[in-house]
Protein backbone atom coordinates (compact mmCIF):
# COMPACT_ATOMS: atom_id res chain seq x y z
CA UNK A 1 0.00 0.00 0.00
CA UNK A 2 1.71 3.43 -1.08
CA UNK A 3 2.12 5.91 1.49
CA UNK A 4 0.88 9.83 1.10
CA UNK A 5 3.45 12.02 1.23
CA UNK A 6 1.71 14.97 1.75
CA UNK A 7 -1.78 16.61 1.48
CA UNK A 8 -3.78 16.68 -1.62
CA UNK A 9 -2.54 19.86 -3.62
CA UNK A 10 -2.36 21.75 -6.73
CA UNK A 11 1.12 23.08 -8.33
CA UNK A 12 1.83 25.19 -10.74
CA UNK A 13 2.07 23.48 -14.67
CA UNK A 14 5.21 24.92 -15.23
CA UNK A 15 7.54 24.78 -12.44
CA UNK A 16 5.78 22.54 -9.97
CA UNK A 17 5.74 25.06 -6.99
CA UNK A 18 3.11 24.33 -4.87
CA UNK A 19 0.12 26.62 -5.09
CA UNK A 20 -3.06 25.67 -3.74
CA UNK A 21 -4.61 22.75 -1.04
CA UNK A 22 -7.60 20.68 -2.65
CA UNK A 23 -9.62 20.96 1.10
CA UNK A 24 -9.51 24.95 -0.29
CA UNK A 25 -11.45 24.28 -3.02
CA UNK A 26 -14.63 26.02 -3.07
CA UNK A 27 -16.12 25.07 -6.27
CA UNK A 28 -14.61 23.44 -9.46
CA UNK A 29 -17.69 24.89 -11.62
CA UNK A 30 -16.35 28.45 -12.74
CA UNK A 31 -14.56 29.79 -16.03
CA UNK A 32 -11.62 31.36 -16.82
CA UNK A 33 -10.63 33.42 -19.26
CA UNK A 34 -9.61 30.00 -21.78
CA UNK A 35 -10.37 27.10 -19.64
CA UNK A 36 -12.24 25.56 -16.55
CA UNK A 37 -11.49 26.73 -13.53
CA UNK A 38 -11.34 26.03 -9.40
CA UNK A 39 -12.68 28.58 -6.95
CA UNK A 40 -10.23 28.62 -3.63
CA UNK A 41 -10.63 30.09 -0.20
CA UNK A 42 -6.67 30.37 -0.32
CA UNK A 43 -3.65 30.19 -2.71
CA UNK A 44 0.23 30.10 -2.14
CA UNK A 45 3.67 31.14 -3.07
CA UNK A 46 2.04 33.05 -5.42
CA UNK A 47 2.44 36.87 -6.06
CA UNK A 48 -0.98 39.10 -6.68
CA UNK A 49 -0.58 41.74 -9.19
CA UNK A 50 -2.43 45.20 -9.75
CA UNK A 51 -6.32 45.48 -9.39
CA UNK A 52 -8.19 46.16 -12.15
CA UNK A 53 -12.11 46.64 -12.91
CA UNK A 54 -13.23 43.69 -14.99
CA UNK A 55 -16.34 42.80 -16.57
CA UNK A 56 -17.20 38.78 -15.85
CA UNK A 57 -20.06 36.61 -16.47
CA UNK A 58 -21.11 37.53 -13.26
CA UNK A 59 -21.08 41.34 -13.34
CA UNK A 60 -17.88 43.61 -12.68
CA UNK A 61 -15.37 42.46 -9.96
CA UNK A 62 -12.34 44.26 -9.13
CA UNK A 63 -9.66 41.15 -9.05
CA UNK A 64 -6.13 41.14 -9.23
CA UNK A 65 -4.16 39.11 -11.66
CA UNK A 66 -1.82 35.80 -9.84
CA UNK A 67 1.56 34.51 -10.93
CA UNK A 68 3.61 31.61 -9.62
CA UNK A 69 5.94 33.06 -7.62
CA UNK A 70 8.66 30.84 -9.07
CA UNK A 71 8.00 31.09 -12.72
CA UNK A 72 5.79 33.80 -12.77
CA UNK A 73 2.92 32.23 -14.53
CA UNK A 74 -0.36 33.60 -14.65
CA UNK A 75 -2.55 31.21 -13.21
CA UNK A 76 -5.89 32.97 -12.35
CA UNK A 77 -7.07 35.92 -10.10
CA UNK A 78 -7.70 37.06 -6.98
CA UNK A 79 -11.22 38.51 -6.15
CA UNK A 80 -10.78 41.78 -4.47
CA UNK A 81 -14.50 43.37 -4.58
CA UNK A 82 -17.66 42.19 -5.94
CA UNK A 83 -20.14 45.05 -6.65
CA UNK A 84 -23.33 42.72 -6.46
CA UNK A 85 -24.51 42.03 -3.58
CA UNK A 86 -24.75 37.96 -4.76
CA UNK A 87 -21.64 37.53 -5.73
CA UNK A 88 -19.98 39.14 -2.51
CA UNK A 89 -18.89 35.62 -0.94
CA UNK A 90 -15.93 35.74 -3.92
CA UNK A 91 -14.42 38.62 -2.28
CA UNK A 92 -10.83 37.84 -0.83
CA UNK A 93 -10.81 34.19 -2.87
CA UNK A 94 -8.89 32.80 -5.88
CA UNK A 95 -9.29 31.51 -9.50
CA UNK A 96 -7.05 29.28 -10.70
CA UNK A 97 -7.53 27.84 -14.12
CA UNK A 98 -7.66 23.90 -14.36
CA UNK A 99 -4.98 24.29 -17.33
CA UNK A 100 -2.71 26.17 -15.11
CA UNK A 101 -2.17 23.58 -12.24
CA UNK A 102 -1.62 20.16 -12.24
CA UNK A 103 -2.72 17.95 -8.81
CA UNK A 104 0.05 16.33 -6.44
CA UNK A 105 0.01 13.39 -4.11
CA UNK A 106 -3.62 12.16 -5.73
């Protein structure tokens, strides 16, 4: 019988730094801006870039762009404001795209 090493995570595609635990996951039933994507309560060693106003199929968010802080790979973005009142519970949580991370110790 194999062992876990670790938790069940998420890592970047490119570099393999560890970025996100799968008990964050909130929901695996969102888009990103290409692909499929997971909705986290909390990321890592990742670096959050600039806020911007965007305009998602939900309504306009402010979110901020996040890169592995390794490679520096976009992976997704952070939620930062929600300006309907439904989709407030986003606010402070991350998008990562399913074509940006790979899973680890599945």
């Amino acid at each position: 019988m194999a062992e876990m090493v670790g938790p069940r995570s998420y890592s970047c595609c490119n570099c393999r730094n560890q970025v996100a635990l799968h008990d964050d996951v909130i929901s695996k039933s969102f888009q990103g801006r290409t692909c499929r994507a997971f909705l986290f309560s909390h990321a890592m060693n990742i670096m959050v870039g600039p806020m911007e106003d965007r305009q998602l199929m939900t309504g306009l968010h402010t979110v901020a762009d996040v890169y592995c802080c390794d490679c520096r790979e976009v992976l997704g973005w952070k939620y930062e404001r929600a300006y309907e009142e439904t989709q407030k519970y986003k606010e402070g949580k991350f998008i990562l795209e399913k074509s940006k991370i790979v899973k680890e110790n599945w």
